[in-house]
N, C-alpha and C. Protein backbone atom coordinates (compact mmCIF):
# COMPACT_ATOMS: atom_id res chain seq x y z
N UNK A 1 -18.05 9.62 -116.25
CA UNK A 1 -18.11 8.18 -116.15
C UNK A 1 -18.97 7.82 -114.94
N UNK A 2 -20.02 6.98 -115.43
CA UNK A 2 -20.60 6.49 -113.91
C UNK A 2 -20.42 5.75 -112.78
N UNK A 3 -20.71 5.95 -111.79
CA UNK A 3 -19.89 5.40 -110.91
C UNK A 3 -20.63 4.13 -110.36
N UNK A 4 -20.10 2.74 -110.01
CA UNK A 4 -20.26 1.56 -109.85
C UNK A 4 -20.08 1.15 -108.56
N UNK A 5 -21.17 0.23 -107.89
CA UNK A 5 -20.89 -0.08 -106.79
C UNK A 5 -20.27 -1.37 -106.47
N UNK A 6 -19.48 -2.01 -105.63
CA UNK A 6 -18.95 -3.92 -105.62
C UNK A 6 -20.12 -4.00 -104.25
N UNK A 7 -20.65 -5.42 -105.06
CA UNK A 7 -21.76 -5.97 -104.25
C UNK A 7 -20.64 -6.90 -103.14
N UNK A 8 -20.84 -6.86 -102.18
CA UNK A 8 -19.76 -7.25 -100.66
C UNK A 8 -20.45 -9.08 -100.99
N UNK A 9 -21.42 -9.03 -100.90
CA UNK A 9 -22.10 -10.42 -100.09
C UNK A 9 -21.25 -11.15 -101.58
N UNK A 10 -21.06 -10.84 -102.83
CA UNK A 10 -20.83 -11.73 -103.95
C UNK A 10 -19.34 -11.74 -104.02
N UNK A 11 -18.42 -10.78 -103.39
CA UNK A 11 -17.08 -10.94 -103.00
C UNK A 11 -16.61 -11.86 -101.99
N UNK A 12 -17.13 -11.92 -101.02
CA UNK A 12 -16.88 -12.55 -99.73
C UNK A 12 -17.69 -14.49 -100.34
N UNK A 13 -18.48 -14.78 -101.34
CA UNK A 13 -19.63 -16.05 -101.51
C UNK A 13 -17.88 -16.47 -102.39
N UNK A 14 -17.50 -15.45 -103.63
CA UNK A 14 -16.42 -16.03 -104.85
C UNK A 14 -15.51 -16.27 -104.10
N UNK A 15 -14.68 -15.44 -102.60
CA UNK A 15 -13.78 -16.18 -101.94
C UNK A 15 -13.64 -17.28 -101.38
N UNK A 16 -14.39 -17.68 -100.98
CA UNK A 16 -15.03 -18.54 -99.86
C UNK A 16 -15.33 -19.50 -100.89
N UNK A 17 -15.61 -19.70 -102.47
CA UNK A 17 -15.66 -20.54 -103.38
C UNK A 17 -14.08 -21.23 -104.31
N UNK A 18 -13.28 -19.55 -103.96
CA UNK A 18 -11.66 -19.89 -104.86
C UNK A 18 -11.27 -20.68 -103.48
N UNK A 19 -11.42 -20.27 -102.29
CA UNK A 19 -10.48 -21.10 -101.75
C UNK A 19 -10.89 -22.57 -101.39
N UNK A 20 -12.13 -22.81 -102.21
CA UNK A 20 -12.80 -24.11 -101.45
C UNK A 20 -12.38 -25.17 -103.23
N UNK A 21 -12.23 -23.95 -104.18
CA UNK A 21 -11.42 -24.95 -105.62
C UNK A 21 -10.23 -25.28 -104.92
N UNK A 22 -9.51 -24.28 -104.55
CA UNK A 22 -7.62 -24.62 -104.15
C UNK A 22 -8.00 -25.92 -103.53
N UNK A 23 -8.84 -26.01 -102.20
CA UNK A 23 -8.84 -27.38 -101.22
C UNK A 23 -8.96 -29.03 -102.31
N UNK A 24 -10.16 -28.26 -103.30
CA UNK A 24 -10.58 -29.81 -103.89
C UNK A 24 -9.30 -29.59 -104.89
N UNK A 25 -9.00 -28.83 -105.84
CA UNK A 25 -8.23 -29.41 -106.72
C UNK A 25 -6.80 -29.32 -106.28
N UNK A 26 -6.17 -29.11 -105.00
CA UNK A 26 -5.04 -30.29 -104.62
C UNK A 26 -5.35 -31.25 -103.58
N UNK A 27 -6.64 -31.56 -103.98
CA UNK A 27 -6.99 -32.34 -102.77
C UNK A 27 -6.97 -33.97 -103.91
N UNK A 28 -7.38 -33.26 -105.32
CA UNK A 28 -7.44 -34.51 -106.66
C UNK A 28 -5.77 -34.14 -107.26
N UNK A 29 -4.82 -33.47 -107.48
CA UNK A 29 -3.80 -33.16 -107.74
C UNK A 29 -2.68 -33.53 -106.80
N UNK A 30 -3.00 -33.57 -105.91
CA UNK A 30 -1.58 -32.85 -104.74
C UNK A 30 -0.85 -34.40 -104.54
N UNK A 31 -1.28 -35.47 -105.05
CA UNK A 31 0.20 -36.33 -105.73
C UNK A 31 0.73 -36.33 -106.16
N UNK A 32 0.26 -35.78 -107.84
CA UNK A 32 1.25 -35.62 -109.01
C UNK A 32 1.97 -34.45 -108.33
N UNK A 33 1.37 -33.33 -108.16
CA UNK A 33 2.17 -31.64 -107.25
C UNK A 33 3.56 -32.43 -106.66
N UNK A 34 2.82 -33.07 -105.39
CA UNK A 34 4.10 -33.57 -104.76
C UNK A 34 5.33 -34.06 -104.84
N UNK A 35 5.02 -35.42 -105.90
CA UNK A 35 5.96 -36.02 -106.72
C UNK A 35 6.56 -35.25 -107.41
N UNK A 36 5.69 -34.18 -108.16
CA UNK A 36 6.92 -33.41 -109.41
C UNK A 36 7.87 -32.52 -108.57
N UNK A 37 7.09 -32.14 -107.43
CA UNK A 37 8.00 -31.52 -106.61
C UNK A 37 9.63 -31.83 -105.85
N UNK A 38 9.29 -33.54 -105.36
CA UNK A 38 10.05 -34.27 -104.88
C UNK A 38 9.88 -34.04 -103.41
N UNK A 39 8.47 -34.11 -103.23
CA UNK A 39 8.24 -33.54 -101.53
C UNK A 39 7.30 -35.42 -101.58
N UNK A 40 7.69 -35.56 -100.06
CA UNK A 40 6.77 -36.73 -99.54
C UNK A 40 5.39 -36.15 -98.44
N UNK A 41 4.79 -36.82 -98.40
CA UNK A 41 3.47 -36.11 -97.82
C UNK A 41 4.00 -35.30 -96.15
N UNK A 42 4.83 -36.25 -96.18
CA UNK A 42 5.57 -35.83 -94.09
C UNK A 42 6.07 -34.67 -94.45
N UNK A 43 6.77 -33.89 -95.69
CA UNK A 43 6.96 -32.54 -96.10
C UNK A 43 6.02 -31.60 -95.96
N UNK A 44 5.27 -31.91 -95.99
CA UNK A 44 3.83 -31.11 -96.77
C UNK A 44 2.92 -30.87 -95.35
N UNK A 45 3.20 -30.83 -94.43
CA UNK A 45 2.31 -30.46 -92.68
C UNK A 45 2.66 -29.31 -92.76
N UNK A 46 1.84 -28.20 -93.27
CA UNK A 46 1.82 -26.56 -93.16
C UNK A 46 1.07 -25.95 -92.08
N UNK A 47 1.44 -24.84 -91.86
CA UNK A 47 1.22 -24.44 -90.54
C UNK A 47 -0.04 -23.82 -91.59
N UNK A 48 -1.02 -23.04 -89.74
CA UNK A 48 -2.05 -22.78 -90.63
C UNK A 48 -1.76 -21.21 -91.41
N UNK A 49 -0.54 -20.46 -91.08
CA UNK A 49 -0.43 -19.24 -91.91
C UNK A 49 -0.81 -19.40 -93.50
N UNK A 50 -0.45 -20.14 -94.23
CA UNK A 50 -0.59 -20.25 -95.99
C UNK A 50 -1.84 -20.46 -96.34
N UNK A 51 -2.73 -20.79 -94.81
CA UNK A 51 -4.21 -21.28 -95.32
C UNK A 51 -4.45 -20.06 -94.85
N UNK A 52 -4.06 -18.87 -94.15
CA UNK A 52 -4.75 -17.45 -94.23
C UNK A 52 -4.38 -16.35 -95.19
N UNK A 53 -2.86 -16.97 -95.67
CA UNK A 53 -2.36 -16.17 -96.51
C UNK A 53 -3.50 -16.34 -98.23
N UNK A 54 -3.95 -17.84 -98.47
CA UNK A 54 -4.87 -18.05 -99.11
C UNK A 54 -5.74 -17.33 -99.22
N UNK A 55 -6.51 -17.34 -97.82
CA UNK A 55 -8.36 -16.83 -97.57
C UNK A 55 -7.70 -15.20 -98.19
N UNK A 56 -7.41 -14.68 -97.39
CA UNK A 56 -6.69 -13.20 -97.60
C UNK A 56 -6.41 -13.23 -99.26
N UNK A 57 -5.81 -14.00 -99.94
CA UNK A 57 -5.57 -13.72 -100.85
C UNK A 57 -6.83 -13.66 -102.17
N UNK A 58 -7.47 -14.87 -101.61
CA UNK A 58 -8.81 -15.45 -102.06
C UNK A 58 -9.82 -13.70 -102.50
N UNK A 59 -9.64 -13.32 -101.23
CA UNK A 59 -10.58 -12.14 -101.07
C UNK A 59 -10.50 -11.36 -101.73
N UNK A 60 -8.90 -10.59 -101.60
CA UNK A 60 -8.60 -9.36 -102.37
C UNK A 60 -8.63 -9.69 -103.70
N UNK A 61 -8.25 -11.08 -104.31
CA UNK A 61 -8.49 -10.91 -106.18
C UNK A 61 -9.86 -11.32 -106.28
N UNK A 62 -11.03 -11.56 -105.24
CA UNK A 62 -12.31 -11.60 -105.47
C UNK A 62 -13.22 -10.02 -106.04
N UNK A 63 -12.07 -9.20 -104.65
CA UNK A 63 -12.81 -7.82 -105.01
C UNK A 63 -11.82 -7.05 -105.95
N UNK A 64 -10.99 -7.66 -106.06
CA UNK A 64 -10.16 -6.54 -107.28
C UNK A 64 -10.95 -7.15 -108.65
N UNK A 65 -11.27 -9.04 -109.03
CA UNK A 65 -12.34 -8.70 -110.06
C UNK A 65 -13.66 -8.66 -110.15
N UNK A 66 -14.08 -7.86 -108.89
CA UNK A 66 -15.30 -7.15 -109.23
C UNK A 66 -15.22 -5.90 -109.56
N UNK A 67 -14.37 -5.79 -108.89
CA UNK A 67 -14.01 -4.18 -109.15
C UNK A 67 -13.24 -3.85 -110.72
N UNK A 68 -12.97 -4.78 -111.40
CA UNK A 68 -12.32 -4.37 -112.71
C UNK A 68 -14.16 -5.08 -114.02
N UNK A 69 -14.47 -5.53 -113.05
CA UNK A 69 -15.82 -6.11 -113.56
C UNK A 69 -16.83 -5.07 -113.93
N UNK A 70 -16.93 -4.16 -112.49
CA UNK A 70 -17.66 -3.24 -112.78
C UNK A 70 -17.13 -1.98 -113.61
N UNK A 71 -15.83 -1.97 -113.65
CA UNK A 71 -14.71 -1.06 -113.98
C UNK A 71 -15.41 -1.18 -115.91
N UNK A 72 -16.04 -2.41 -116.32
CA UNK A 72 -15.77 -2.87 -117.63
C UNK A 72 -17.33 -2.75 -117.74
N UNK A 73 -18.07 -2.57 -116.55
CA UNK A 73 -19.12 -2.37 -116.92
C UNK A 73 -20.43 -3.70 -117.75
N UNK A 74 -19.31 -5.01 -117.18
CA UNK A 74 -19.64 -5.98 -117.44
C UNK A 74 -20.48 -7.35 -116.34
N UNK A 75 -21.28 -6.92 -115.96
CA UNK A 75 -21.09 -7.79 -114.38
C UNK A 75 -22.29 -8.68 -114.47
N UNK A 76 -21.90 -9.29 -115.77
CA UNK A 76 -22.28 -10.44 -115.93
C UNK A 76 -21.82 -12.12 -116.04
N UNK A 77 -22.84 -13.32 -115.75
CA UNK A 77 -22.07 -14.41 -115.20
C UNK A 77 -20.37 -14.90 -116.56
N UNK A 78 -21.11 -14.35 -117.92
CA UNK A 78 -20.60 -14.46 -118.75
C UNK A 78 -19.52 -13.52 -119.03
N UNK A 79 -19.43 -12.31 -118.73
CA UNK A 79 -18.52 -10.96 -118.35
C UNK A 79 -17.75 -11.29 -117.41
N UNK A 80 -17.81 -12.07 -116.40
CA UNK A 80 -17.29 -12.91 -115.25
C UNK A 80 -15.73 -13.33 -115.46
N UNK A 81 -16.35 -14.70 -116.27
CA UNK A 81 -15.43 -15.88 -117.40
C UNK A 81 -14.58 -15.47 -117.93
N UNK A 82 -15.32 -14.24 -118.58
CA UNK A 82 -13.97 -13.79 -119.75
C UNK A 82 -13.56 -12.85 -118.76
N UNK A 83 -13.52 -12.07 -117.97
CA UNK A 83 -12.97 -11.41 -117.22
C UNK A 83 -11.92 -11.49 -116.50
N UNK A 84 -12.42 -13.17 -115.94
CA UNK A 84 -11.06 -13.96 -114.95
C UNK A 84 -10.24 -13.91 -116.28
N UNK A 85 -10.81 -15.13 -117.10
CA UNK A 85 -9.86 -15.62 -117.87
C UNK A 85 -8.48 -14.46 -118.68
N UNK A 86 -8.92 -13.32 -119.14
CA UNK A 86 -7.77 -12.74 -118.98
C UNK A 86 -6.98 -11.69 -118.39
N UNK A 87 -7.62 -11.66 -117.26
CA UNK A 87 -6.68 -11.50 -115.70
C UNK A 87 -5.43 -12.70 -115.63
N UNK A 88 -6.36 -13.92 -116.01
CA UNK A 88 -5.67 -14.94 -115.39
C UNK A 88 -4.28 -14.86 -116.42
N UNK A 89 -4.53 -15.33 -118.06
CA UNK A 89 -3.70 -15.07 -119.14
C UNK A 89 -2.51 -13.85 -119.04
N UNK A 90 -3.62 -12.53 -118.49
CA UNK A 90 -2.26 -12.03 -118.60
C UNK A 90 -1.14 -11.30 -117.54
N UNK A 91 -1.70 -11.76 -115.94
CA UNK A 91 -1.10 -11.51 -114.87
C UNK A 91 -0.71 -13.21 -114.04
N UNK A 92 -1.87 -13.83 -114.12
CA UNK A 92 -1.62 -15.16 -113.35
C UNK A 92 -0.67 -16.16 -114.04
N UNK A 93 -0.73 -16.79 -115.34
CA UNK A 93 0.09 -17.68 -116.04
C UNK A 93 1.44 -17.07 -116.47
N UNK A 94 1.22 -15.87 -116.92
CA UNK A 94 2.71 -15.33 -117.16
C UNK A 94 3.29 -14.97 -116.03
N UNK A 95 3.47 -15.05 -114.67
CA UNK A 95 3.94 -14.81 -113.47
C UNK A 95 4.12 -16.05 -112.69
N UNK A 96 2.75 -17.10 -113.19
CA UNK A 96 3.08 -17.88 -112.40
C UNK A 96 4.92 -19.03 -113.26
N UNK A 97 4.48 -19.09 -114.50
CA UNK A 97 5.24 -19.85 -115.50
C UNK A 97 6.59 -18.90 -115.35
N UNK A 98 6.95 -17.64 -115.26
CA UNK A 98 7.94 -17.17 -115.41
C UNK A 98 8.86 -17.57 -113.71
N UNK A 99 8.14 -17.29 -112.89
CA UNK A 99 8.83 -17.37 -111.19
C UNK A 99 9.16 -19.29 -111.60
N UNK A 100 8.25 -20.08 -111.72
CA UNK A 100 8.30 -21.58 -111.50
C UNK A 100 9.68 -22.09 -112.65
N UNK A 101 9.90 -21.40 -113.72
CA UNK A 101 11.19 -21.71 -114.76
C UNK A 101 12.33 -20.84 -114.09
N UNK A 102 12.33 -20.31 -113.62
CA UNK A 102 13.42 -19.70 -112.88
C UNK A 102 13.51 -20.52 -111.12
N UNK A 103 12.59 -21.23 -110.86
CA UNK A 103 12.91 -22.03 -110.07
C UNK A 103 12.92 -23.33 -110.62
N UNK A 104 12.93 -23.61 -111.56
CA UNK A 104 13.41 -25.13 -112.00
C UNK A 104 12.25 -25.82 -111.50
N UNK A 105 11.26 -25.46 -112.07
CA UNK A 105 10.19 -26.33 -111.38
C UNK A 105 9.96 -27.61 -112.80
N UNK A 106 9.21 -28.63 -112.46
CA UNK A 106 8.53 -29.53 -113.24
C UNK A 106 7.77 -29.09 -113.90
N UNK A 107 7.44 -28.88 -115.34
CA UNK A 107 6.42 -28.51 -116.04
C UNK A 107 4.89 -28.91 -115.59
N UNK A 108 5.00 -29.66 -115.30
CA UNK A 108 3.82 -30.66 -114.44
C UNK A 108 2.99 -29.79 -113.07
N UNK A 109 4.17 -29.12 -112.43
CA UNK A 109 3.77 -28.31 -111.16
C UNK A 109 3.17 -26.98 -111.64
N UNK A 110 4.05 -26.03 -112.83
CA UNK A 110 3.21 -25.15 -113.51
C UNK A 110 1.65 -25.35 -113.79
N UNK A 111 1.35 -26.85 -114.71
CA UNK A 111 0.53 -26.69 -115.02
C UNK A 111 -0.94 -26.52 -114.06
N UNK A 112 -0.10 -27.16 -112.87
CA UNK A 112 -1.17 -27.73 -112.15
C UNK A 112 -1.92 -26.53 -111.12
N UNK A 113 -0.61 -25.96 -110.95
CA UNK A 113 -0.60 -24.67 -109.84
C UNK A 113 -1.48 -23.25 -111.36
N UNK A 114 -1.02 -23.22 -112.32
CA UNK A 114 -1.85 -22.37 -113.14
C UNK A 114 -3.26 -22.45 -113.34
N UNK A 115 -3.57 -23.95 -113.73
CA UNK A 115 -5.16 -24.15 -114.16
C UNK A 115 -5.91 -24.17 -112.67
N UNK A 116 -4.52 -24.16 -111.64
CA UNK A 116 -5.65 -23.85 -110.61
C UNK A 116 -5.99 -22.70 -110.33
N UNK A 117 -5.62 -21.72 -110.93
CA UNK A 117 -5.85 -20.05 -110.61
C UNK A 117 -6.52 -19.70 -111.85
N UNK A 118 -6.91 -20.73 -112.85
CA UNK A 118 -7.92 -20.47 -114.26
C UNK A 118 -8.96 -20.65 -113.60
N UNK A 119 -9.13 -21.85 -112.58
CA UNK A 119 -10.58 -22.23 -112.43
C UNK A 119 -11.18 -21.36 -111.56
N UNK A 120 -10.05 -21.16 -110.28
CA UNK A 120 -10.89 -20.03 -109.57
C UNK A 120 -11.12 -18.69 -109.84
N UNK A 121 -10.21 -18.04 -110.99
CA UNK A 121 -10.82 -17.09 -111.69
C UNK A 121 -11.93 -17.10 -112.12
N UNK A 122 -12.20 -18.00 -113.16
CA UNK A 122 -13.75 -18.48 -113.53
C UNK A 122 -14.52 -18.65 -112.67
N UNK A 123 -14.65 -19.17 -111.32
CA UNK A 123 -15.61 -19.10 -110.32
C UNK A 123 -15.75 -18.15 -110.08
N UNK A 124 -14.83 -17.03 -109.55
CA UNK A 124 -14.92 -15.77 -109.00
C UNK A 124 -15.74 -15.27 -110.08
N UNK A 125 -15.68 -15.10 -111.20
CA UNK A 125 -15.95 -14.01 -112.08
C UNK A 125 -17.43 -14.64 -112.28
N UNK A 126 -18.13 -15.72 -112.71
CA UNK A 126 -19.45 -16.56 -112.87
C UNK A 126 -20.07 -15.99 -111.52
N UNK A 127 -19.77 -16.36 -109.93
CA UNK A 127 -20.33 -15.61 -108.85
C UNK A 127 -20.53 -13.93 -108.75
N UNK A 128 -19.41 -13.48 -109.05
CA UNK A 128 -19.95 -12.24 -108.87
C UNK A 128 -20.52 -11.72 -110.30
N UNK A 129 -20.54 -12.19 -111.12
CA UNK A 129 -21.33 -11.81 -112.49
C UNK A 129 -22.87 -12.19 -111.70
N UNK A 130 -23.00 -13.69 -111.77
CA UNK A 130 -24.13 -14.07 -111.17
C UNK A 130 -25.19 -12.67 -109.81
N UNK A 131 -24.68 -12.67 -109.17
CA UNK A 131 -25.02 -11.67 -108.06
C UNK A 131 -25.23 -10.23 -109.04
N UNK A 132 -24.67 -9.94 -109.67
CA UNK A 132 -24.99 -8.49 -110.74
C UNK A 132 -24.03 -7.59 -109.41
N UNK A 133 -24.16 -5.81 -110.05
CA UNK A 133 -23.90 -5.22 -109.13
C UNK A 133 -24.29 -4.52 -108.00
């Protein structure tokens, strides 16, 4: 089997892109979030740990899907898409939907907190497709 290299500069561009979706889409969300939650905004002053636990997190599923990218031998913008997308289907939504119903969450908060880990999958995977290997 041949062996594949992860391009760094297109790991570090897709993180630095998932965590800049998380900012905008609860930046257009994070009312309905809140409300379904039953949190008021004076709840919601986070320290800055969850915004490193983010970046950090941002990173490692940047290079784990390049690394299953190149793994597939696919590292294209379009190989990307479908790549996130079922990462996302079958580790992100079934984990995220199973933990959030066992916490009694609002269907509303699932959805919102899931399609946000669809989109930045899809970014991640379009960037580092884009960049090749």
């Amino acid at each position: 089997m041949p062996a594949f290299s992860i391009n760094y500069l297109a790991v570090v561009i897709a993180a630095i892109a998932g965590f800049l979706v998380g900012w905008g889409w609860y930046t257009i969300f994070g009312k309905v979030w809140q409300d379904a939650l039953g949190k008021k905004k004076e709840d919601c002053k986070p320290t800055p740990l969850p915004f490193v636990i983010a970046a950090i997190g941002c990173l490692l599923m940047a290079w784990m899907l390049a690394g299953l990218m190149g793994h597939l031998a696919d590292v294209t913008v379009r190989g990307g898409v479908i790549s996130g997308f079922f990462v996302w289907v079958g580790f992100v939504l079934t984990t995220t939907a199973t933990n959030q119903a066992f916490h009694g969450t609002k269907p509303i908060v699932t959805v919102i907190d899931a399609a946000h880990w669809l989109v930045v999958l899809a970014v991640m995977g379009a960037i580092i497709g884009a960049f090749g290997a």
